[in-house]
Protein backbone atom coordinates (compact mmCIF):
# COMPACT_ATOMS: atom_id res chain seq x y z
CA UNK A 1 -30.86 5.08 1.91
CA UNK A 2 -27.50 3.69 2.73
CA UNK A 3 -24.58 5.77 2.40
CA UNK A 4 -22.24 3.46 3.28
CA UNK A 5 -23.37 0.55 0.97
CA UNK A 6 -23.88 2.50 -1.90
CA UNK A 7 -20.13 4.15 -2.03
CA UNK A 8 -18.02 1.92 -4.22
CA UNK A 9 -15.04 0.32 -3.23
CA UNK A 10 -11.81 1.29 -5.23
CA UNK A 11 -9.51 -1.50 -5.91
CA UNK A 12 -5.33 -0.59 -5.51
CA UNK A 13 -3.46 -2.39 -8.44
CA UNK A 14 -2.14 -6.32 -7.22
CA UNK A 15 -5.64 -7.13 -5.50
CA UNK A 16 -8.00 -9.86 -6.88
CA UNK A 17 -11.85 -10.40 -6.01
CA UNK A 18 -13.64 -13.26 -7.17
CA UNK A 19 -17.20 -13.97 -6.57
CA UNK A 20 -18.36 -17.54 -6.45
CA UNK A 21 -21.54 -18.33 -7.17
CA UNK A 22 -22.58 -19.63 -3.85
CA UNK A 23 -21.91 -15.83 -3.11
CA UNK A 24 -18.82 -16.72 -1.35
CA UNK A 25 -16.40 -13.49 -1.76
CA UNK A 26 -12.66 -14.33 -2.16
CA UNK A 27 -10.36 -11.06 -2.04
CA UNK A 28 -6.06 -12.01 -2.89
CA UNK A 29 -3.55 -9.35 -2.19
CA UNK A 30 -0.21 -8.71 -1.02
CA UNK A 31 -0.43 -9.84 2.55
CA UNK A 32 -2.61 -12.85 1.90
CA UNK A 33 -6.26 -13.85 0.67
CA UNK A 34 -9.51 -13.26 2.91
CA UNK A 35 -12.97 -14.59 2.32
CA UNK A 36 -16.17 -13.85 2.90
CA UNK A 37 -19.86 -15.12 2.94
CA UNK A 38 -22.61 -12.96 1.48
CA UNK A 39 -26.10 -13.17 2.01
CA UNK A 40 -27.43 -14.35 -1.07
CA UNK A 41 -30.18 -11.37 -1.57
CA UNK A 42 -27.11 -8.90 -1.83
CA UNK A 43 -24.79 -8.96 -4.91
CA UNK A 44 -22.03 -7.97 -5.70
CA UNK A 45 -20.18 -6.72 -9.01
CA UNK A 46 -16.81 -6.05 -10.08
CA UNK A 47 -16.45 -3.39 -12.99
CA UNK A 48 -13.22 -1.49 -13.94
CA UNK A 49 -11.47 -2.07 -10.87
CA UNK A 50 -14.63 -1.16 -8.85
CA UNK A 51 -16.45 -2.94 -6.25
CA UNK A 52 -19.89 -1.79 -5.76
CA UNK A 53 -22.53 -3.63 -3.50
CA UNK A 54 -26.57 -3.44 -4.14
CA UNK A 55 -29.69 -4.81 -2.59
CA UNK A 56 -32.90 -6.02 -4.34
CA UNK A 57 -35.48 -3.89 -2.44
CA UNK A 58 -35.83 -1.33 0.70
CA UNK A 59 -36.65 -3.96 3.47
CA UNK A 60 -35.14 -2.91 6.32
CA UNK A 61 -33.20 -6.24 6.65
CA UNK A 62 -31.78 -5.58 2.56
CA UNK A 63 -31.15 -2.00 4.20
CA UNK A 64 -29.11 -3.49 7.16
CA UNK A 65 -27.03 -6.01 5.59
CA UNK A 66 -26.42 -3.63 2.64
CA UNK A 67 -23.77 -1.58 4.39
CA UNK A 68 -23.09 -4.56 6.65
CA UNK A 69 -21.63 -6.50 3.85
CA UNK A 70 -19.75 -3.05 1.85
CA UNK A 71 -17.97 -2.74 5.17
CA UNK A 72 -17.20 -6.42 5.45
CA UNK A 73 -15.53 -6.17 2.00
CA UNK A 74 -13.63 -2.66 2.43
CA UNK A 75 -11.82 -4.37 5.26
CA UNK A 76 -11.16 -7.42 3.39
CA UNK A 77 -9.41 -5.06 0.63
CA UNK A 78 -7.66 -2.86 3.29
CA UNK A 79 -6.51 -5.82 4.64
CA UNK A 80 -4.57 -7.54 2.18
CA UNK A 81 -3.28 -4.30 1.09
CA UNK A 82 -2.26 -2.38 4.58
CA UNK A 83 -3.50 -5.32 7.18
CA UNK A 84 -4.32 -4.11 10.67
CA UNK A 85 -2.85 -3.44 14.41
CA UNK A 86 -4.12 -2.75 17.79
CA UNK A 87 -1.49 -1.89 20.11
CA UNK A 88 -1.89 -2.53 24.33
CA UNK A 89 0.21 -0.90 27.20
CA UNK A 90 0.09 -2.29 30.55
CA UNK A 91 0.05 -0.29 33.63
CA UNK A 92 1.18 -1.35 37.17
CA UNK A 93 3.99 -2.07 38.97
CA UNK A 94 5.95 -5.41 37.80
CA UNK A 95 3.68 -5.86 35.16
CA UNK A 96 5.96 -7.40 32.17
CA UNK A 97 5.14 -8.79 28.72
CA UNK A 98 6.86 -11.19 26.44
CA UNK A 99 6.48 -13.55 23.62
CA UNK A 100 8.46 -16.40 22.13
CA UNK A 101 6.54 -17.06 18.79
CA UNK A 102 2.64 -17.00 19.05
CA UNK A 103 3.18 -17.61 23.09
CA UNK A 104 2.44 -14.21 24.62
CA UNK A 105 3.41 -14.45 28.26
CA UNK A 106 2.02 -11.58 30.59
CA UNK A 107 2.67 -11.00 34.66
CA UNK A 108 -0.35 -8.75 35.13
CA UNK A 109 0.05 -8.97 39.22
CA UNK A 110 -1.12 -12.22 39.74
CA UNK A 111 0.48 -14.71 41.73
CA UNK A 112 0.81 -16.70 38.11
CA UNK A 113 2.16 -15.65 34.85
CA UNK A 114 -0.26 -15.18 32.14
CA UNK A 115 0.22 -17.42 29.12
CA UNK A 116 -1.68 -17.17 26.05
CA UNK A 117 -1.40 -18.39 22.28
CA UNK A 118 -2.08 -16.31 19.01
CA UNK A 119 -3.92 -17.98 16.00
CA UNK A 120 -1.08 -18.31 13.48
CA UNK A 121 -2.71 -15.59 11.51
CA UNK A 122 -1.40 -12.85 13.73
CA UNK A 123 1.87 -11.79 14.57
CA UNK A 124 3.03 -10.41 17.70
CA UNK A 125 5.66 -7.85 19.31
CA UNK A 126 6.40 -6.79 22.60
CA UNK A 127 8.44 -3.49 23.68
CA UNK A 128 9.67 -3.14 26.99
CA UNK A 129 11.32 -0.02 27.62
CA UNK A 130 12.91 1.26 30.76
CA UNK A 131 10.26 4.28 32.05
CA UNK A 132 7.51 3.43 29.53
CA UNK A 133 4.80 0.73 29.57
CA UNK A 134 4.99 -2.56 28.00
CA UNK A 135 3.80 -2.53 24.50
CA UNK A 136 2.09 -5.39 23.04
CA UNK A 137 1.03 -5.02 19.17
CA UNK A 138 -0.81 -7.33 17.30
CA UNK A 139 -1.26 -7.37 13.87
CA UNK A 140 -2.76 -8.81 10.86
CA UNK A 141 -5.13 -9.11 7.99
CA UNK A 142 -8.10 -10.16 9.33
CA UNK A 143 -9.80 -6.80 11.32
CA UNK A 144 -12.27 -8.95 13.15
CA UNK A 145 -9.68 -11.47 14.32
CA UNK A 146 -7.22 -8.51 15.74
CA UNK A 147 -9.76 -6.57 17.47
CA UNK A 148 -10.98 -10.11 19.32
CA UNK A 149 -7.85 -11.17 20.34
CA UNK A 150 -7.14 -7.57 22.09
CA UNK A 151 -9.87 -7.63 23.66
CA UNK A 152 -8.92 -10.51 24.82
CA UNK A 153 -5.67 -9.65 26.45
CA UNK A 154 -7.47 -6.68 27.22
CA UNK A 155 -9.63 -9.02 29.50
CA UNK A 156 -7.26 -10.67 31.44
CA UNK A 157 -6.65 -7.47 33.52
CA UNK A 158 -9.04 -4.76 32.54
CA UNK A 159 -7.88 -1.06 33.86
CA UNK A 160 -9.36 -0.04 37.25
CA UNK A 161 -10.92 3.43 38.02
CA UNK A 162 -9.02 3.91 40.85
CA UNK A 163 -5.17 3.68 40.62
CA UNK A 164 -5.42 2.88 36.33
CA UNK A 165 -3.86 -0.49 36.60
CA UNK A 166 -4.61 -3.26 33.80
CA UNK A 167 -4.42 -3.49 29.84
CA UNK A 168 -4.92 -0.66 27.88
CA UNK A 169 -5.55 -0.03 24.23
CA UNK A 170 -2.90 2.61 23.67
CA UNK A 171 -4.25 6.11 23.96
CA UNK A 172 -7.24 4.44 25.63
CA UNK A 173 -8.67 7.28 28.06
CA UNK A 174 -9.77 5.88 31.79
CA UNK A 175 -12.32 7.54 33.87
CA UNK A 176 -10.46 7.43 37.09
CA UNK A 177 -12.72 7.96 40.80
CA UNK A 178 -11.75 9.57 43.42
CA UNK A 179 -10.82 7.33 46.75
CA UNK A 180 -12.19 7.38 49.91
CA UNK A 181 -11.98 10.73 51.87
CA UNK A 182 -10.62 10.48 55.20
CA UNK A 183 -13.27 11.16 57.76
């Protein structure tokens, strides 16, 4: 039994869900509109401000996109309500961020700077403070979207064991290694 597809999905006053019937789910709030494709086995109803998701039978492929699809939709709503961020520091010496628009620009210790461009459905901010890390946040409605393009960034330098140096999610914990012992 799935516990997360069967809890309902409350929906906050100013958002609209329409279901089309190619099962194509279209969800309108404050910060924007989302949509999202359903499998056609799994429907969905709207009742009194309530979103509830339900499968035909117990195959285990109903079972998995069951609370596949509720989550899919609970972000879609928390998303045009609240939206979503992912914040990065970077660690090292000289390592800088900046952004003019959607053009991030990074110097992660290469003997290049780092340019890369957002998808116009994110926005971006960079913090650079004297004695803490650069901050880069990204933010937006689309979960999916804001969690790839971290990653992303998070790829273009990914944090060593050894001295901690690369892109971090902030708060992000790093097994560090001890060097080598002199002999």
């Amino acid at each position: 039994m799935s516990r997360i597809g069967n809890a309902p999905i409350n929906l906050p006053s100013g958002v609209e869900v329409t279901v089309s019937p190619s099962n194509l789910v279209t969800v309108k709030g404050a910060k924007g509109t989302l949509h999202q494709q359903i499998d056609p086995d799994i429907e969905v109803k709207i009742e009194d401000g309530v979103l509830t998701v339900s499968r035909p039978t117990d195959q285990k492929r109903h079972r998995a996109m069951h609370g596949l699809y509720r989550s899919l939709l609970y972000n879609c709503v928390v998303g045009v309500t609240e939206g979503f961020s992912k914040e990065l520091e970077l660690y090292g010496v000289g390592f800088r961020a900046s952004n003019q628009g959607q053009l991030l620009e990074l110097m992660l210790g290469y003997s290049h700077p780092v340019y890369f461009y957002l998808p116009d459905d994110l926005t971006i901010e960079t913090q650079m403070e004297k004695g803490k890390a650069p901050l880069v946040k990204i933010s937006g409605i689309d979960k999916q979207l804001v969690g790839q393009v971290a990653a992303k960034i998070r790829s273009f330098r990914k944090p060593e064991p050894y001295k901690g140096k690369g892109v971090r999610y902030k708060g992000e914990e790093i097994r560090r290694k001890a060097g080598k012992t002199a002999g």
